[in-house]
C-alpha atoms as a PDB file:
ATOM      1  CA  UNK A   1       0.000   0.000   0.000  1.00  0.00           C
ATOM      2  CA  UNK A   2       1.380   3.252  -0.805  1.00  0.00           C
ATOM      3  CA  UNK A   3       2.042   5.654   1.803  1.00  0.00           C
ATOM      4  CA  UNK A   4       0.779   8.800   1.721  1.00  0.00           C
ATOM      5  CA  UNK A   5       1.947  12.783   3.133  1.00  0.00           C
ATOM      6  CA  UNK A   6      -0.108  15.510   4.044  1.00  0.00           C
ATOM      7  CA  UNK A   7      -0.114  19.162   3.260  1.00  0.00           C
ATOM      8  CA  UNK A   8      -2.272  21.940   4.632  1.00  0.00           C
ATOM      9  CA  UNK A   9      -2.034  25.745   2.762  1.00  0.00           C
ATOM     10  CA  UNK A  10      -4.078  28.443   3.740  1.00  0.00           C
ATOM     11  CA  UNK A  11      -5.398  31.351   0.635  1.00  0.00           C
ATOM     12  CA  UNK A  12      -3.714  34.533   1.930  1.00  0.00           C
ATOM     13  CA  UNK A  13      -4.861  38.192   0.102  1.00  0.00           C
ATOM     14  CA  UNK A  14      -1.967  38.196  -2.004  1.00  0.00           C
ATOM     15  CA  UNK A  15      -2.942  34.738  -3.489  1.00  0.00           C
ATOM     16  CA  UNK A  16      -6.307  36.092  -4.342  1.00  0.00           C
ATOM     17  CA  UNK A  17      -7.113  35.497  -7.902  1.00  0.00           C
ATOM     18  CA  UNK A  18      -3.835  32.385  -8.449  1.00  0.00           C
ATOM     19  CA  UNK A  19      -5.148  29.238 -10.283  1.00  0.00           C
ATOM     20  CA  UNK A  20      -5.059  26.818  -7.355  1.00  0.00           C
ATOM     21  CA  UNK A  21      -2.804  24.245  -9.796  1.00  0.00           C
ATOM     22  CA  UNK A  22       0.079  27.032 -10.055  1.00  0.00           C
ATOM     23  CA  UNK A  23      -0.111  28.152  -6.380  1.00  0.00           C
ATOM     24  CA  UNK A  24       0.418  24.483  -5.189  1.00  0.00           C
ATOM     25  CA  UNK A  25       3.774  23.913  -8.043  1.00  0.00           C
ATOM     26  CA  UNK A  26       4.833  27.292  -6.114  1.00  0.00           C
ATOM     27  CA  UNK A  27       3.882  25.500  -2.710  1.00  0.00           C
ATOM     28  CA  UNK A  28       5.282  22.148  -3.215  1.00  0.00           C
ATOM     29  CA  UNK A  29       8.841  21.854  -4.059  1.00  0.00           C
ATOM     30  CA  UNK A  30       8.384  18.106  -5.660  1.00  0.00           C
ATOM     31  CA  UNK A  31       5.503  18.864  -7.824  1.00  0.00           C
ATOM     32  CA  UNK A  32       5.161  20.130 -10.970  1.00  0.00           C
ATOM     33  CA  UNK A  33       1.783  21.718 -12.241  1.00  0.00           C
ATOM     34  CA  UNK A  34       0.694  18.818 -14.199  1.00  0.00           C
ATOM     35  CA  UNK A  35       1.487  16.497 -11.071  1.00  0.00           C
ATOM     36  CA  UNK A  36      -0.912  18.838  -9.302  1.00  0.00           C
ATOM     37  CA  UNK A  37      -3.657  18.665 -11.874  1.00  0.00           C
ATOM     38  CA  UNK A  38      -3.029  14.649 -11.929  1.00  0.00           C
ATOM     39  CA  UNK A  39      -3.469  14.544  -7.865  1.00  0.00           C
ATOM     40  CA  UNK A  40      -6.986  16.932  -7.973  1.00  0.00           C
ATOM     41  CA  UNK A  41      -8.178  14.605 -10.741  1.00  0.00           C
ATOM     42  CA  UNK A  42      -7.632  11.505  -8.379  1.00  0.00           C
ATOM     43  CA  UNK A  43      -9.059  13.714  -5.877  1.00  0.00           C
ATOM     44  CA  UNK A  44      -5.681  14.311  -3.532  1.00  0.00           C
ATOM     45  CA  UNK A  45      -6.757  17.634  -3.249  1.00  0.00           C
ATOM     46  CA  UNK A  46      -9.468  19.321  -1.718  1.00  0.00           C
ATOM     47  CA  UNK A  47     -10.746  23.341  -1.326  1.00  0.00           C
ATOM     48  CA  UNK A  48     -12.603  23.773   1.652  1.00  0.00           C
ATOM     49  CA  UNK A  49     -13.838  20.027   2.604  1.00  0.00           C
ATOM     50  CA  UNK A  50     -15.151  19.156  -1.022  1.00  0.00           C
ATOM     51  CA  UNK A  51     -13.386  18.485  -4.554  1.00  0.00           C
ATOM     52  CA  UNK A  52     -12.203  21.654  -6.753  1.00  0.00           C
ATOM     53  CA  UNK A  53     -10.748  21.530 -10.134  1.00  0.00           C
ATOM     54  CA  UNK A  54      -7.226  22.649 -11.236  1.00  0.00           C
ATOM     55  CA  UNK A  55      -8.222  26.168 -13.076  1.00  0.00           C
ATOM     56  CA  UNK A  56     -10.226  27.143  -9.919  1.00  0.00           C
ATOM     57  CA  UNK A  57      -9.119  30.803  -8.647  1.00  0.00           C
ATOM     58  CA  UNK A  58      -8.060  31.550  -5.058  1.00  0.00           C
ATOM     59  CA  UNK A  59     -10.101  32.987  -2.246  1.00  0.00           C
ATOM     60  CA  UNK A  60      -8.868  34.930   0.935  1.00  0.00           C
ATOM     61  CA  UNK A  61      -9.142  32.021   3.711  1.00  0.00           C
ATOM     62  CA  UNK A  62      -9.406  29.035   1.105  1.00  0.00           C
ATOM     63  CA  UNK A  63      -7.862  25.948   3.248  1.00  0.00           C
ATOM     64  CA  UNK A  64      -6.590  23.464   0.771  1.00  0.00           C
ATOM     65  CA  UNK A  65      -5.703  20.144   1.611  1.00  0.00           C
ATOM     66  CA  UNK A  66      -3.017  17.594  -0.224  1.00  0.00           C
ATOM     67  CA  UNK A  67      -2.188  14.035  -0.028  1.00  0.00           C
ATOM     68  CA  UNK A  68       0.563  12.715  -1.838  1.00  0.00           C
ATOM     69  CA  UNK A  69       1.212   9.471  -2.706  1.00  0.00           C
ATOM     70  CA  UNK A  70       4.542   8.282  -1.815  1.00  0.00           C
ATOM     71  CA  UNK A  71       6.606   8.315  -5.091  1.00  0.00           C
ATOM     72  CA  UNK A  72       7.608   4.795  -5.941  1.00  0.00           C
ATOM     73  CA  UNK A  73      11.404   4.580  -6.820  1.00  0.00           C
ATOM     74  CA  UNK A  74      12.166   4.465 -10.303  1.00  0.00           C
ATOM     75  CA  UNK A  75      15.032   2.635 -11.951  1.00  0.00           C
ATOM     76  CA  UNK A  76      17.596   4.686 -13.479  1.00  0.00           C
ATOM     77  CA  UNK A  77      18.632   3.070 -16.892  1.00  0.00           C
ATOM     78  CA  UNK A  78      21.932   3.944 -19.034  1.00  0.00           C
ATOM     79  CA  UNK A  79      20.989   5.859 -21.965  1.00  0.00           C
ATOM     80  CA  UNK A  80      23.473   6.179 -24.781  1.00  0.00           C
ATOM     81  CA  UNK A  81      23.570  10.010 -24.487  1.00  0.00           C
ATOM     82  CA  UNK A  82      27.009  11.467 -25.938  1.00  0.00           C
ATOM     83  CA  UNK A  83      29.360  12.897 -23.686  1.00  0.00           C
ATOM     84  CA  UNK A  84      32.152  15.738 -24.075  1.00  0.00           C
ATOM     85  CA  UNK A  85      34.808  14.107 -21.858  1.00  0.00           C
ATOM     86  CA  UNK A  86      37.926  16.398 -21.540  1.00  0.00           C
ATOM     87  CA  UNK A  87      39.778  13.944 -19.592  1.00  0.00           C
ATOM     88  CA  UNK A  88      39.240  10.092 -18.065  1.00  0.00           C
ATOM     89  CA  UNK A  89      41.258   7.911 -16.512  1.00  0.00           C
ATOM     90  CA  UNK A  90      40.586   4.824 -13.736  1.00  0.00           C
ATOM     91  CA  UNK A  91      39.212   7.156 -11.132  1.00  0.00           C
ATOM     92  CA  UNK A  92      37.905  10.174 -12.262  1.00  0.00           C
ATOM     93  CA  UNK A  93      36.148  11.523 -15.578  1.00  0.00           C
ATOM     94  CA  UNK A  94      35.716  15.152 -16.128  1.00  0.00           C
ATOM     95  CA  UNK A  95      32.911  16.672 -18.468  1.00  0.00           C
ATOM     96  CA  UNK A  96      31.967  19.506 -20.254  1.00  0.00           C
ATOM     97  CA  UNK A  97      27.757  19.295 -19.039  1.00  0.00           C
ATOM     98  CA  UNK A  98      25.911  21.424 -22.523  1.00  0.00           C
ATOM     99  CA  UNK A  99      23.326  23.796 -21.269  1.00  0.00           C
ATOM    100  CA  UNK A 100      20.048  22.422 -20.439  1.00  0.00           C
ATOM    101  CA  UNK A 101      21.136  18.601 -18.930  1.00  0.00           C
ATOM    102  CA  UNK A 102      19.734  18.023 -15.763  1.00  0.00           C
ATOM    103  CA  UNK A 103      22.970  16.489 -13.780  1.00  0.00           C
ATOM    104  CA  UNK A 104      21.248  13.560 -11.655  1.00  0.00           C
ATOM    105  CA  UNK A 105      17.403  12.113 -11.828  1.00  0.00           C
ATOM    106  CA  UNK A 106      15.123  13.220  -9.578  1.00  0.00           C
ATOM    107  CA  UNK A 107      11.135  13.882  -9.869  1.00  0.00           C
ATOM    108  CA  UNK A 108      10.044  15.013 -13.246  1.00  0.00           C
ATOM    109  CA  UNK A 109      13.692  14.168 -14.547  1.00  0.00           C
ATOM    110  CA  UNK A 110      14.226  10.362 -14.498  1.00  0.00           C
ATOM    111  CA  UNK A 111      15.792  10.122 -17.969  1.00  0.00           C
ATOM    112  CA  UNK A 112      18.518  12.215 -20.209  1.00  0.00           C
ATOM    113  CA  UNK A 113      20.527  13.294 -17.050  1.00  0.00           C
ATOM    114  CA  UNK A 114      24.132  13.310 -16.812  1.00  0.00           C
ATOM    115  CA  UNK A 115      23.818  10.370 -14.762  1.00  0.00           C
ATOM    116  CA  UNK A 116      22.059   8.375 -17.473  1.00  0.00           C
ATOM    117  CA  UNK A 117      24.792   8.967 -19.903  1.00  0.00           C
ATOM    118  CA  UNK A 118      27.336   8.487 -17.455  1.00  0.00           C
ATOM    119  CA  UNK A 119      26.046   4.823 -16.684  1.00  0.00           C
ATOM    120  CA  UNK A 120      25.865   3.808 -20.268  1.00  0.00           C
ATOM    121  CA  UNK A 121      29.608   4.860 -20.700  1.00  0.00           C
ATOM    122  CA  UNK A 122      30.719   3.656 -17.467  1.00  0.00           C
ATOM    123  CA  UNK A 123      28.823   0.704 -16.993  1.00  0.00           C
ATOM    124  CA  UNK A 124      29.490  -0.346 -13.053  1.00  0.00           C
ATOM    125  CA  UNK A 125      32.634   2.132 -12.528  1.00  0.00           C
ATOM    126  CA  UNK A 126      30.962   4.681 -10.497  1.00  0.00           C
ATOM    127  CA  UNK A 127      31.305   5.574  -7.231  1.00  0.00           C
ATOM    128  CA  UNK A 128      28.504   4.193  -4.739  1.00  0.00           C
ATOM    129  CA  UNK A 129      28.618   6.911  -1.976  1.00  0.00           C
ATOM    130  CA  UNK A 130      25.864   9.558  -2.698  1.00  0.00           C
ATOM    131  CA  UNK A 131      23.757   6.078  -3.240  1.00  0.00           C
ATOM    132  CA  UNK A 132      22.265   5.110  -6.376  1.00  0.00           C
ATOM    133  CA  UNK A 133      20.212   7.864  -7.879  1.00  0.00           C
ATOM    134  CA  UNK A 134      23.810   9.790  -8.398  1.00  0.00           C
ATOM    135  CA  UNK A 135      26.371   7.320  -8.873  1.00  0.00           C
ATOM    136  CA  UNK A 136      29.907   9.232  -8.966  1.00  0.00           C
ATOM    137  CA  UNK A 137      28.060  12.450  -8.713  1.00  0.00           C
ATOM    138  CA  UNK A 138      30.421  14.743  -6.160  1.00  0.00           C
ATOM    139  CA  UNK A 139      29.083  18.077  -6.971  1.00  0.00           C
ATOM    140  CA  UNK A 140      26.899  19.414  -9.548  1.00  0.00           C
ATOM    141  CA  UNK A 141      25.949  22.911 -11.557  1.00  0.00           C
ATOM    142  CA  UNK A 142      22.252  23.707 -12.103  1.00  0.00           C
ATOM    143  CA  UNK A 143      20.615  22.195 -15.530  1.00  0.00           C
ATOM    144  CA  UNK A 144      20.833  25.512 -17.107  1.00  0.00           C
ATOM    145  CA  UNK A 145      24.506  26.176 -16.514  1.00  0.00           C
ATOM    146  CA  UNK A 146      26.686  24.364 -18.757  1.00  0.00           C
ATOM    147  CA  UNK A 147      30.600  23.566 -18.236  1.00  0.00           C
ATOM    148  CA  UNK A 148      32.985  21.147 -16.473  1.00  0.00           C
ATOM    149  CA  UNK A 149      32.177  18.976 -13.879  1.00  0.00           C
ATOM    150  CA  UNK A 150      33.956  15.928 -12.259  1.00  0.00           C
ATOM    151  CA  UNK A 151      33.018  12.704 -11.738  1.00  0.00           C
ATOM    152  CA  UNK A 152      34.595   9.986  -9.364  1.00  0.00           C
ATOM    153  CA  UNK A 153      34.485   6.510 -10.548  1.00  0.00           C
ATOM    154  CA  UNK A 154      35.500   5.060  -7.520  1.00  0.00           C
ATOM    155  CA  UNK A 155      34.644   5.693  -3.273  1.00  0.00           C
ATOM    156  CA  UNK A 156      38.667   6.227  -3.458  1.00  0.00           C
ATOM    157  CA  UNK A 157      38.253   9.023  -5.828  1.00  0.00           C
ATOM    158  CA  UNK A 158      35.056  10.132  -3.974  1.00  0.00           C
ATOM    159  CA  UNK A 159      36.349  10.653  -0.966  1.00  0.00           C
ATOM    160  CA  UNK A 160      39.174  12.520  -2.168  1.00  0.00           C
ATOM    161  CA  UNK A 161      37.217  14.583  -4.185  1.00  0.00           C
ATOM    162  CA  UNK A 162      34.844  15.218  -1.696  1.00  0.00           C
ATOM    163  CA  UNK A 163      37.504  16.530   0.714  1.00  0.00           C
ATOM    164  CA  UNK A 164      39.084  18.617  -1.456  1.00  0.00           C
ATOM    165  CA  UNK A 165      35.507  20.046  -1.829  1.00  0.00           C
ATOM    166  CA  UNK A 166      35.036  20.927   1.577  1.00  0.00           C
ATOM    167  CA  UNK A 167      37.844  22.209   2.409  1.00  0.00           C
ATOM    168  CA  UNK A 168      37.709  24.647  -0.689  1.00  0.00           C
ATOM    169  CA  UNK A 169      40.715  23.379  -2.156  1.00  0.00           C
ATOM    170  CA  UNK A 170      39.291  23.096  -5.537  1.00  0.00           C
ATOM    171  CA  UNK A 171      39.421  25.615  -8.394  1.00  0.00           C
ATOM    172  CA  UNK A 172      36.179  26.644  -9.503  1.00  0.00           C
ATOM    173  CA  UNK A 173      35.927  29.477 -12.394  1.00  0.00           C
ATOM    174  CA  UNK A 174      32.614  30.652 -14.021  1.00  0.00           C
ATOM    175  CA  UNK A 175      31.868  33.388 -16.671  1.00  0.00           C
ATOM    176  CA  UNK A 176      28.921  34.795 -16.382  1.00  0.00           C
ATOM    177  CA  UNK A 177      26.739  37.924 -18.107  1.00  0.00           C
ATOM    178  CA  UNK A 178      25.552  40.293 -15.571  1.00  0.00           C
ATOM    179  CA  UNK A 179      23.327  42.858 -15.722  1.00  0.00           C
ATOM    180  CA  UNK A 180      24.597  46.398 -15.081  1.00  0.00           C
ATOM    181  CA  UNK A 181      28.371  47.766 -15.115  1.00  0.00           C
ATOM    182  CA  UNK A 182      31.083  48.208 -12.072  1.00  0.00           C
ATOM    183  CA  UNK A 183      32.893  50.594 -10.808  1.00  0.00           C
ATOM    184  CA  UNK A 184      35.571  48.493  -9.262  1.00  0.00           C
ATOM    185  CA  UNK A 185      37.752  45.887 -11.387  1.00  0.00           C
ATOM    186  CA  UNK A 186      37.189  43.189  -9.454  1.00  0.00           C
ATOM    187  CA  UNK A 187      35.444  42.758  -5.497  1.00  0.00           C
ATOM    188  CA  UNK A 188      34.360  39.786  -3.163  1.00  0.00           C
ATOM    189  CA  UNK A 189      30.986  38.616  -2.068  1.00  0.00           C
ATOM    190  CA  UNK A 190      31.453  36.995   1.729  1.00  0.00           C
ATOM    191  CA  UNK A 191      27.794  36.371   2.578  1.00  0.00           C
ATOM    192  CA  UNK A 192      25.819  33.789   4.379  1.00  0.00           C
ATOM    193  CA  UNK A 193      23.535  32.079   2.092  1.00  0.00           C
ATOM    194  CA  UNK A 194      20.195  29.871   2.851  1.00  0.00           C
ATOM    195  CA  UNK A 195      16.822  28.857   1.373  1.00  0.00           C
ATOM    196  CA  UNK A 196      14.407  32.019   1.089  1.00  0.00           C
ATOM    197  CA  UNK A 197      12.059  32.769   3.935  1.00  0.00           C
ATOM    198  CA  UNK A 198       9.594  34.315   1.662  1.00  0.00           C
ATOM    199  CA  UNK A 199      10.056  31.408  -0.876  1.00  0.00           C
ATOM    200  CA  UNK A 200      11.640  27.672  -0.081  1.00  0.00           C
ATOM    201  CA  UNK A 201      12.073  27.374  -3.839  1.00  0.00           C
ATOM    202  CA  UNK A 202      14.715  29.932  -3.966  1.00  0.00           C
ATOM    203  CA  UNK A 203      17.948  30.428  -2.063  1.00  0.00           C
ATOM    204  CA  UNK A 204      18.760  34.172  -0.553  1.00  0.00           C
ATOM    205  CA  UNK A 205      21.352  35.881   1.609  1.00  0.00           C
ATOM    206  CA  UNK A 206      20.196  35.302   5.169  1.00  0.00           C
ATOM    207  CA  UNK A 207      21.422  34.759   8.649  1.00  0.00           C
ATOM    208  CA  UNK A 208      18.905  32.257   9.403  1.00  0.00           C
ATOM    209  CA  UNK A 209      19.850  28.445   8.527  1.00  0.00           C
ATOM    210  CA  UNK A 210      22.745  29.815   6.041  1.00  0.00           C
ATOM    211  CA  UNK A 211      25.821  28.851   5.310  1.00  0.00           C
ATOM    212  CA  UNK A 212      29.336  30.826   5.034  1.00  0.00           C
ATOM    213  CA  UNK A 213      29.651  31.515   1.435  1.00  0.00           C
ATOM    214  CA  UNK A 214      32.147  33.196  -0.573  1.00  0.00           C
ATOM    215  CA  UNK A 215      32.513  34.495  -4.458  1.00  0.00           C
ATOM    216  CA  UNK A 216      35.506  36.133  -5.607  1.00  0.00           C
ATOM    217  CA  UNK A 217      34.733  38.259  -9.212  1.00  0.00           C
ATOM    218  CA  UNK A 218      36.445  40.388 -11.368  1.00  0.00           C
ATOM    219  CA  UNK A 219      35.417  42.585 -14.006  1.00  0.00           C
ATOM    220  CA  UNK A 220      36.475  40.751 -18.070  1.00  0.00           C
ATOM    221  CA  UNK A 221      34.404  42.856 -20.617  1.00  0.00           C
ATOM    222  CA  UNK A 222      32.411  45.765 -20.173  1.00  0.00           C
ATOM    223  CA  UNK A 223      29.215  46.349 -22.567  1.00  0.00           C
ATOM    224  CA  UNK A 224      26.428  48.964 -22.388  1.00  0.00           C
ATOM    225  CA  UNK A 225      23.882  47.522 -20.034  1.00  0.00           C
ATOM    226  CA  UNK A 226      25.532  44.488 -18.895  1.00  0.00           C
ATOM    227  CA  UNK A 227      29.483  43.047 -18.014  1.00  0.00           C
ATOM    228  CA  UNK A 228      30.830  39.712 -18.892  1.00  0.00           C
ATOM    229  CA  UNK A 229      32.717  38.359 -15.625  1.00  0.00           C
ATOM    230  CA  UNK A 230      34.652  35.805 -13.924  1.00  0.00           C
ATOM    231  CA  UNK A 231      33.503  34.331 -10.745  1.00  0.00           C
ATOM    232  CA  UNK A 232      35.462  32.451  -8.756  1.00  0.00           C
ATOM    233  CA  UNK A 233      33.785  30.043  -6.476  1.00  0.00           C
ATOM    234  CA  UNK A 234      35.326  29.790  -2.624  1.00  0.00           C
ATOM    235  CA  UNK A 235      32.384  27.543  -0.995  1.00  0.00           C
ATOM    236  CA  UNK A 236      29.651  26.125  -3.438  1.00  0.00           C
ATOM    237  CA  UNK A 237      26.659  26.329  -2.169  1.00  0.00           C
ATOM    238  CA  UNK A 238      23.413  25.934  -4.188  1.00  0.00           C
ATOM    239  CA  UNK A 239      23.087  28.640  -6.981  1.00  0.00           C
ATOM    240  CA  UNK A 240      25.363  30.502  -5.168  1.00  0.00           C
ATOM    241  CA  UNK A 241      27.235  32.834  -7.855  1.00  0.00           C
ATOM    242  CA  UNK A 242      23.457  33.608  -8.795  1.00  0.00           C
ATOM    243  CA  UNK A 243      22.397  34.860  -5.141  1.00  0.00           C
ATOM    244  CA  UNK A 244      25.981  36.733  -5.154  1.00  0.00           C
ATOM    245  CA  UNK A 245      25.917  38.901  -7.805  1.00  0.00           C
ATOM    246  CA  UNK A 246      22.026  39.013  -7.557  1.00  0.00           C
ATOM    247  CA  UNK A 247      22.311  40.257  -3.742  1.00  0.00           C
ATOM    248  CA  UNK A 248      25.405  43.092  -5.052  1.00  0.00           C
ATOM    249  CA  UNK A 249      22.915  44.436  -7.638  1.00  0.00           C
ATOM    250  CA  UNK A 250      23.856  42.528 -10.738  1.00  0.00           C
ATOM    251  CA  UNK A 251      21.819  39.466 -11.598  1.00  0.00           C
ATOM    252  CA  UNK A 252      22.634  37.271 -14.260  1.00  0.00           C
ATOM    253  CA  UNK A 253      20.839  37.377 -17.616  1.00  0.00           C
ATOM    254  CA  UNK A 254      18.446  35.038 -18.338  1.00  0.00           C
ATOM    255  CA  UNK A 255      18.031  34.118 -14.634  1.00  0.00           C
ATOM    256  CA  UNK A 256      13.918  33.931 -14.794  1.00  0.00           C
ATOM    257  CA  UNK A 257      14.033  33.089 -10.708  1.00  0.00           C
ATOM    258  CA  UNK A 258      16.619  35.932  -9.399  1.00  0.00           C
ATOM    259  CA  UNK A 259      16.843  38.311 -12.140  1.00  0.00           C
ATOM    260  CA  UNK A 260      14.137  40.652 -13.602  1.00  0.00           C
ATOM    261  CA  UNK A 261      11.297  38.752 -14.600  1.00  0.00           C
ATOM    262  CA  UNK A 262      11.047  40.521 -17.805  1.00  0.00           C
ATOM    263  CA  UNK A 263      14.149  39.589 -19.690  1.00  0.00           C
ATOM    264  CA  UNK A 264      15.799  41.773 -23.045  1.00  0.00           C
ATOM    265  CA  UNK A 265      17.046  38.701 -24.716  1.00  0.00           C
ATOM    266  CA  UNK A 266      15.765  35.190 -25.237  1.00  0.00           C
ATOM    267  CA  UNK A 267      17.548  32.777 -22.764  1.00  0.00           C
ATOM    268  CA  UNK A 268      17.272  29.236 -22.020  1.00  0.00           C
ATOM    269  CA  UNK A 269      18.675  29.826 -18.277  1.00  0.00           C
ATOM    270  CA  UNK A 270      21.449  32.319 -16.297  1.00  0.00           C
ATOM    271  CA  UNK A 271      24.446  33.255 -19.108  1.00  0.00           C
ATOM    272  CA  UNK A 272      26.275  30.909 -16.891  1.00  0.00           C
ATOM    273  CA  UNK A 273      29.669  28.586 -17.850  1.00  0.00           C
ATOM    274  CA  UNK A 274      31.555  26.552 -15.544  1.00  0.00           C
ATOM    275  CA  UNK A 275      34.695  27.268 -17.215  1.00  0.00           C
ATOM    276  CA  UNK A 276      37.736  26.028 -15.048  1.00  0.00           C
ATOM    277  CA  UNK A 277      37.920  23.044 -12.817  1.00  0.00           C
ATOM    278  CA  UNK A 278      41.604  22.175 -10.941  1.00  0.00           C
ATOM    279  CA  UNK A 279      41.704  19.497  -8.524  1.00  0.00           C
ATOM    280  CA  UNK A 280      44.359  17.190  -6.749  1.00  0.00           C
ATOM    281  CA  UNK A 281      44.335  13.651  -8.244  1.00  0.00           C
ATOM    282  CA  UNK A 282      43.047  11.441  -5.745  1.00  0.00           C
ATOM    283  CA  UNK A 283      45.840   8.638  -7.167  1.00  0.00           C
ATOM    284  CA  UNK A 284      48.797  10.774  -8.246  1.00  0.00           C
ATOM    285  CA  UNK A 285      48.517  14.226  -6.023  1.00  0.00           C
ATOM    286  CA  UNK A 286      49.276  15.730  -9.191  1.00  0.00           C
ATOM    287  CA  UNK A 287      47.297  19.021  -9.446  1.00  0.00           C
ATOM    288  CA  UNK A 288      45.016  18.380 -12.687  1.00  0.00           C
ATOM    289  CA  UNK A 289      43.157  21.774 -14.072  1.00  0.00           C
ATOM    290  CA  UNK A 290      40.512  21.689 -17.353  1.00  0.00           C
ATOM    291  CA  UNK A 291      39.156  24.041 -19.318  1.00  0.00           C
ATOM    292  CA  UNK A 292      35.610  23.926 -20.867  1.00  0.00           C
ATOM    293  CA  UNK A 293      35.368  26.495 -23.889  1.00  0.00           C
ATOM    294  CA  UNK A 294      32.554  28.915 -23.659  1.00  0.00           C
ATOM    295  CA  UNK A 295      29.735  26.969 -25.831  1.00  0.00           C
ATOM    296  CA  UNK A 296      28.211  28.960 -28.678  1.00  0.00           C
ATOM    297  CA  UNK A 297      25.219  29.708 -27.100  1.00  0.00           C
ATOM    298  CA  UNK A 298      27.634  32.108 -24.889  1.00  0.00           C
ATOM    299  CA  UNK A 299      29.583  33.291 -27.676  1.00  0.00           C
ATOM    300  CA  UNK A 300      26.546  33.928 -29.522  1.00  0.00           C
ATOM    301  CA  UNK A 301      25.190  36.487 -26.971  1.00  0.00           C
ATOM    302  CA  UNK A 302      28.387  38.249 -26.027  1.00  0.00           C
ATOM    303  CA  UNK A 303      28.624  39.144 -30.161  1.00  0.00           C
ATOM    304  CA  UNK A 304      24.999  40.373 -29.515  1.00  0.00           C
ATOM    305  CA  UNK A 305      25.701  42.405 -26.866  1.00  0.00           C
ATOM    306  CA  UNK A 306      28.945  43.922 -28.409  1.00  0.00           C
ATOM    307  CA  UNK A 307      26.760  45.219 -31.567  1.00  0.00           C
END
């Protein structure tokens, strides 16, 4: 029998006049807005005592209730998904991730993840220790960014890797297109960083449940409206470089979730490119460092933004 969880939300006046279907996706961070039209169909959901339908609009005071089904686990299969490898050897591969791959499977994304392609090249050389839904995953870059990432095939290389990680060891370089120009040449973001009060979804600067979190920058290009940067990770917390520059006044564009919500130019994501990893073998201790070429899609917009 499938186990189920239970939600309460209360309609507050600023939720007046929100489909119920998109102010539960907001809600819930698991569930997309089809999975919430699928559970009020099934009727999981429930306005007020009795059944409601998914284009229904909010009242002040509605009470909505959700059950949720426990998800059932879902076997992750090896897709043949090509890969740009910039380096592999017995313990550790290193990638270039394009724009747009979801790293690891999780709801919604069970299939065409980094982790899918990585199995089907791999076969059973991945490291066991973040379990089985990311296999040799030690850290990973939001779908939208693209760049290099590093992959242990071994608990050997894992722990190593993962060391090396937290004691901030490892040589993490982004570029990134931000809105707005600087004064200085280059600065340093040292602020605390945790999920949103206002909005679990989203991370934000705060001193409650944060974490010490650092981004070094400097200035590369400047252009009218906007600067092409480098941003040099110190700790890597979730969408951290993205909270940074957000917090100092200059969000990335294309970043629908901390940047203006009305965007000047077409993006799929945050003009965001993991371009330099350097780590310590966890075999040789030889220092190893990668470069991942800005993709065209990067290219593309900083000739756009030059005209």
């Amino acid at each position: 029998m499938n186990e189920m969880k239970y939600f309460t939300f209360g309609a507050e006046q600023e939720d007046v006049g929100t489909r119920i279907d998109v102010f539960l996706a907001d809600a819930m961070e698991n569930l997309s807005r089809s999975g919430v039209q699928k559970l009020i169909e099934e009727g999981h959901i429930t306005l007020n005592g009795g059944r409601t339908k998914a284009n229904y609009k909010l009242r002040e005071r509605d009470i909505i209730d959700v059950e949720v089904p426990e998800v059932k686990e879902v076997e992750i299969l090896p897709e043949d998904i090509p890969l740009d490898i910039l380096y592999e050897d017995a313990d550790v591969i290193v990638v270039n991730k394009p724009q747009g791959m979801v790293v690891h499977p999780a709801p919604g994304h069970t299939s065409g993840t980094l982790v899918n392609a990585l199995m089907f090249h791999c076969g059973d050389e991945l490291s066991g220790i973040n379990g089985e839904k990311r296999p040799g995953i030690v850290h990973r870059i939001d779908k939208d960014t693209s760049g290099v990432l590093m992959v242990a095939k071994n608990d050997m290389a894992h722990q190593s890797l993962a060391a090396q990680l937290a004691e901030h060891s490892i040589t993490r370089k982004y570029n990134a297109v931000v809105y707005n120009g600087f004064t200085e040449d280059e600065g340093t973001v040292d602020e605390p960083i945790g999920r949103n009060p206002q909005d679990r979804k989203k991370m934000a600067v705060t001193q409650k449940h944060s974490r010490h979190a650092v981004t070094h920058y400097r200035v590369i290009e400047r252009m009218e409206k906007f600067t092409l940067i480098e941003a040099q990770l110190e700790t890597g917390r979730t969408h951290q470089i993205r909270v940074h520059m957000t917090y100092i006044g200059h969000p990335l564009l294309g970043d629908m979730v901390y940047g203006p919500k009305k965007q000047p130019i077409h993006l799929e994501g945050q003009a965001l490119h993991a371009r330099v990893l350097g780590f310590i073998h966890p075999r040789t201790g030889e220092y190893l460092e990668f470069e991942a070429p800005l993709p065209p899609y990067f290219k593309a917009l900083l000739e756009r933004l030059r005209k």
